[in-house]
C-alpha atoms as a PDB file:
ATOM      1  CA  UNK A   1     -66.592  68.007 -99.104  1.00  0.00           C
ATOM      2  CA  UNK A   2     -68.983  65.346 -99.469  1.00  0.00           C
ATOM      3  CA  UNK A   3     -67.919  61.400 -99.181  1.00  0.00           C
ATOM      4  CA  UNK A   4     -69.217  59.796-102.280  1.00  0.00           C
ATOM      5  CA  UNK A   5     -68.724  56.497-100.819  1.00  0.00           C
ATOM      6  CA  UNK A   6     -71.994  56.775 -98.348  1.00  0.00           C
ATOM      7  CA  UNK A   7     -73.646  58.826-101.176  1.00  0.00           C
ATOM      8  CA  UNK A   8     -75.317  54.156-101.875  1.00  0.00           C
ATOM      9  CA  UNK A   9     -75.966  54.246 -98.787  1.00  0.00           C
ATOM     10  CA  UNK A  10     -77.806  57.304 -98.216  1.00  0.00           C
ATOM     11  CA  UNK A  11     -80.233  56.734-100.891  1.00  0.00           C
ATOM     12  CA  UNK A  12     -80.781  53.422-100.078  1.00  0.00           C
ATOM     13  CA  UNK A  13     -81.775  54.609 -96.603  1.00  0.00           C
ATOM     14  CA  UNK A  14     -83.749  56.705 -98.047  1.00  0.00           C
ATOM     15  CA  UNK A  15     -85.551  54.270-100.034  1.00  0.00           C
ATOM     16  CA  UNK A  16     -86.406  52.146 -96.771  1.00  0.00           C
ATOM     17  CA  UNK A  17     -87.703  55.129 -94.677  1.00  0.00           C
ATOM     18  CA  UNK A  18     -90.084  56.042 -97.335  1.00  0.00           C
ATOM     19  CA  UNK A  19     -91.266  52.575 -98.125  1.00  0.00           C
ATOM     20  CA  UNK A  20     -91.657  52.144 -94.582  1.00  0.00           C
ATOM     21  CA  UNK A  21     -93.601  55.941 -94.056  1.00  0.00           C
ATOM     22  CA  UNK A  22     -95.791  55.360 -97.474  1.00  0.00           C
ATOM     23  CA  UNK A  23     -96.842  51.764 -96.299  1.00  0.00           C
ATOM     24  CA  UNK A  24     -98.074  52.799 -92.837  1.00  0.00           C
ATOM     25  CA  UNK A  25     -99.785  56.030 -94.546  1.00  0.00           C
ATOM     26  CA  UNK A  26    -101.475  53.610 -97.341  1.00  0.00           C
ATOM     27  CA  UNK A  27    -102.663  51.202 -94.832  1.00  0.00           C
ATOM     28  CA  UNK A  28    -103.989  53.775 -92.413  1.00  0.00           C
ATOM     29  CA  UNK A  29    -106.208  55.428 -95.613  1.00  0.00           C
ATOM     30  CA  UNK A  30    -106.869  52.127 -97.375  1.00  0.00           C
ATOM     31  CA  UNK A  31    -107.402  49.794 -94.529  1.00  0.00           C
ATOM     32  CA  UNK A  32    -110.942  49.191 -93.037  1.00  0.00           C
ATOM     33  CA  UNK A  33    -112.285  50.994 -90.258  1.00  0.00           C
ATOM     34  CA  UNK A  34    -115.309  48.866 -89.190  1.00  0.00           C
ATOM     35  CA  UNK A  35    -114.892  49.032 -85.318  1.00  0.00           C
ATOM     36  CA  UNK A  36    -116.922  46.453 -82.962  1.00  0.00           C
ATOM     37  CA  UNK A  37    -116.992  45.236 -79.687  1.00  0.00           C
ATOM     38  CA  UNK A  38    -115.596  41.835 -81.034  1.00  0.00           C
ATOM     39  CA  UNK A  39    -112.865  43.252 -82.961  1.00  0.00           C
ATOM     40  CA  UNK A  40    -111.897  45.348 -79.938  1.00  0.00           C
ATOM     41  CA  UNK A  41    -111.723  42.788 -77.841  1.00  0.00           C
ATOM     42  CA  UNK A  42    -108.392  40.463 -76.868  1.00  0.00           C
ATOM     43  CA  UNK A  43    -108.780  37.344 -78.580  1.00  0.00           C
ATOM     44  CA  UNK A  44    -107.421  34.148 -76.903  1.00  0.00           C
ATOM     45  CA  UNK A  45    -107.846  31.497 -79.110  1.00  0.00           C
ATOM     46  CA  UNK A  46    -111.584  31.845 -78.877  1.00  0.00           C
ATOM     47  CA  UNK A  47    -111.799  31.679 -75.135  1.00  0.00           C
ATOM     48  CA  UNK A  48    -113.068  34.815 -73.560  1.00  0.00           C
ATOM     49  CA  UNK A  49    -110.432  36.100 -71.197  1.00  0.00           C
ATOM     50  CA  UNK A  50    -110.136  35.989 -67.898  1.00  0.00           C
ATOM     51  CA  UNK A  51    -108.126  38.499 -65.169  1.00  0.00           C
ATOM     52  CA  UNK A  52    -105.964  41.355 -65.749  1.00  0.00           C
ATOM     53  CA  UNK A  53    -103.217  40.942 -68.772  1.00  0.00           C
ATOM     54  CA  UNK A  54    -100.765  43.241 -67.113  1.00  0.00           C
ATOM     55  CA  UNK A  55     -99.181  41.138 -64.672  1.00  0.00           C
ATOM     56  CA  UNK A  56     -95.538  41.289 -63.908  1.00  0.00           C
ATOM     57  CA  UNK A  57     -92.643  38.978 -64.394  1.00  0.00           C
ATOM     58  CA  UNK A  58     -89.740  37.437 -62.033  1.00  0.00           C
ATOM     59  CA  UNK A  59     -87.119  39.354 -61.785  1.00  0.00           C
ATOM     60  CA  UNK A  60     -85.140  36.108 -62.530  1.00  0.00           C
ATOM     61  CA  UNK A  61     -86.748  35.811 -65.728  1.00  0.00           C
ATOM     62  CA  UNK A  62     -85.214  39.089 -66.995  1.00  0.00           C
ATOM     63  CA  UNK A  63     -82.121  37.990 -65.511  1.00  0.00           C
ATOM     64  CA  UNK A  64     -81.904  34.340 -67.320  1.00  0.00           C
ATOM     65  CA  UNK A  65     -82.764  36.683 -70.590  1.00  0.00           C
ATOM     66  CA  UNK A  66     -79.778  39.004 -70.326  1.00  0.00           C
ATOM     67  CA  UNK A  67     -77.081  35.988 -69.439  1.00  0.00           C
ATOM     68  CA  UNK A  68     -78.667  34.565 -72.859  1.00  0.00           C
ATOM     69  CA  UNK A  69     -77.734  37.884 -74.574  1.00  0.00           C
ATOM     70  CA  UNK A  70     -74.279  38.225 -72.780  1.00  0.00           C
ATOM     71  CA  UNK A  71     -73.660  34.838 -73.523  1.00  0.00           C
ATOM     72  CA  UNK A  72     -74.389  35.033 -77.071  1.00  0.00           C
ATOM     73  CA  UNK A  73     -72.363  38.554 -77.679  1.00  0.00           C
ATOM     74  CA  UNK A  74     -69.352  36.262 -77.096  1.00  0.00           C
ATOM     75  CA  UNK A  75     -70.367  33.880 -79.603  1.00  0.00           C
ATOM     76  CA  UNK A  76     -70.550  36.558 -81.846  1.00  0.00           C
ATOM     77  CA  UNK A  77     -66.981  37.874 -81.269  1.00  0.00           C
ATOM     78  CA  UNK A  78     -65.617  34.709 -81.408  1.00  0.00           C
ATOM     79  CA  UNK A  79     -66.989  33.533 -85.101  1.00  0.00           C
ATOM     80  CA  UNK A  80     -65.013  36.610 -87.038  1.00  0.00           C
ATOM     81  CA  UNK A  81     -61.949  35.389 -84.475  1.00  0.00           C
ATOM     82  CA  UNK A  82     -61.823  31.841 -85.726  1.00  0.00           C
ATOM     83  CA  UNK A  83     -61.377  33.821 -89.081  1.00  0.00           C
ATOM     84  CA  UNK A  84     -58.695  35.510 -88.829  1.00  0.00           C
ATOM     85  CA  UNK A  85     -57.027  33.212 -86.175  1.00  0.00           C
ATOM     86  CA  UNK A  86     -53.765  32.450 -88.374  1.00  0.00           C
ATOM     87  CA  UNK A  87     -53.244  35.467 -89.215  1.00  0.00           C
ATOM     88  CA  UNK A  88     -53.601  36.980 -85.266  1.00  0.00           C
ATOM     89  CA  UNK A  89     -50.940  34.295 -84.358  1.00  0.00           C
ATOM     90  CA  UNK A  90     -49.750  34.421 -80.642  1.00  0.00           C
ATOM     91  CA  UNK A  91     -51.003  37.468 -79.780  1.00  0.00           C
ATOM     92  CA  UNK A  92     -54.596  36.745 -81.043  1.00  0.00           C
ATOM     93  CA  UNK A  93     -54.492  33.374 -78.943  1.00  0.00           C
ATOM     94  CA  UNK A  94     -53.879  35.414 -75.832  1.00  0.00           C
ATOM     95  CA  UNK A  95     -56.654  38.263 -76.599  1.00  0.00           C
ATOM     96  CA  UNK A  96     -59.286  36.035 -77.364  1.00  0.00           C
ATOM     97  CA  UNK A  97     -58.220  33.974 -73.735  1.00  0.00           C
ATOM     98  CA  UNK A  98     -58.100  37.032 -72.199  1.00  0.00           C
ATOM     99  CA  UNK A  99     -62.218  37.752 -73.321  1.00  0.00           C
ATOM    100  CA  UNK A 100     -62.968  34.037 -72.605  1.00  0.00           C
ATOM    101  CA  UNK A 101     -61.972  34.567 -68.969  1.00  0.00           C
ATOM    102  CA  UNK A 102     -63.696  37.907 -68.947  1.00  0.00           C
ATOM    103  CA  UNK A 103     -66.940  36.260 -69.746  1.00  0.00           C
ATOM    104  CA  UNK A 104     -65.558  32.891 -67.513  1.00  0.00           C
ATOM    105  CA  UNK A 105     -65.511  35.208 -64.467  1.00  0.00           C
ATOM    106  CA  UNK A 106     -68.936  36.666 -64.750  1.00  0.00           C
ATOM    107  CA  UNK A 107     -70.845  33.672 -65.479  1.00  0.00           C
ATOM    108  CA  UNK A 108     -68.723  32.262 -62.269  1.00  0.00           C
ATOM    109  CA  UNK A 109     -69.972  35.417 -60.842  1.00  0.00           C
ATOM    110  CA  UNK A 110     -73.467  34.598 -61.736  1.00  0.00           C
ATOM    111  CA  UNK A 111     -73.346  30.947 -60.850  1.00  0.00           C
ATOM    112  CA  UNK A 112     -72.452  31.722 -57.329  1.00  0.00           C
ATOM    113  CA  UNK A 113     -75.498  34.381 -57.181  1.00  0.00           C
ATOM    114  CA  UNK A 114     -77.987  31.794 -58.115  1.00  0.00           C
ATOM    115  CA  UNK A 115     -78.847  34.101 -61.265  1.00  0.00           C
ATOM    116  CA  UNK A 116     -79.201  30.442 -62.774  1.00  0.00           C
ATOM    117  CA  UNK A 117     -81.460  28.798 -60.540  1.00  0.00           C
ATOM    118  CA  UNK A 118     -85.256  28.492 -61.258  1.00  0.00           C
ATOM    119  CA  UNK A 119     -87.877  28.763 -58.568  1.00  0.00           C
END
């Protein structure tokens, strides 16, 4: 039995895939092909460039960059939260301290590791 609920859904999915598959198609037949040394080249704001462009990054950079997205998950539990807060009473009080000590203890965690500290 088929859910007519998703049935919107489903078609507009379908919509955006095949917008998406006919615009890459269109601009891969339509597009130009004119191929030169200059437009092959990595432009650097008109400077020619200069070493290798795969070069790797601190390890503490990707570290900073995932205790940004942790940090902002929790943000984004806590807006529907303040909500519904009334409503949770008590019990949504405690849950929602319960998650902020969560997160408290592993940025604590964090802190003490010196994932923080630039060098």
């Amino acid at each position: 039995m088929i859910n007519y609920s998703f049935i919107n859904i489903a078609i507009y999915a379908l919509i955006v895939v095949g917008f998406a598959v006919v615009t890459v198609m269109l601009s891969a037949v339509v597009g130009p092909k004119a191929k030169s040394k200059e437009k092959l080249s990595p432009y650097e704001c008109g400077v020619e460039p200069v070493g290798n462009a795969r070069f790797s990054f601190p390890v503490k950079y990707y570290i900073i960059a995932l205790m940004f997205l942790i940090f902002d998950v929790e943000v984004v539990f806590m807006y529907p939260w303040a909500i519904v807060v009334r409503p949770l009473g008590a019990y949504g009080m405690y849950e929602m301290g319960v998650f902020i000590l969560i997160v408290l203890v592993g940025f604590v965690y964090a802190w003490k590791k010196g994932a923080f500290e630039w060098e």
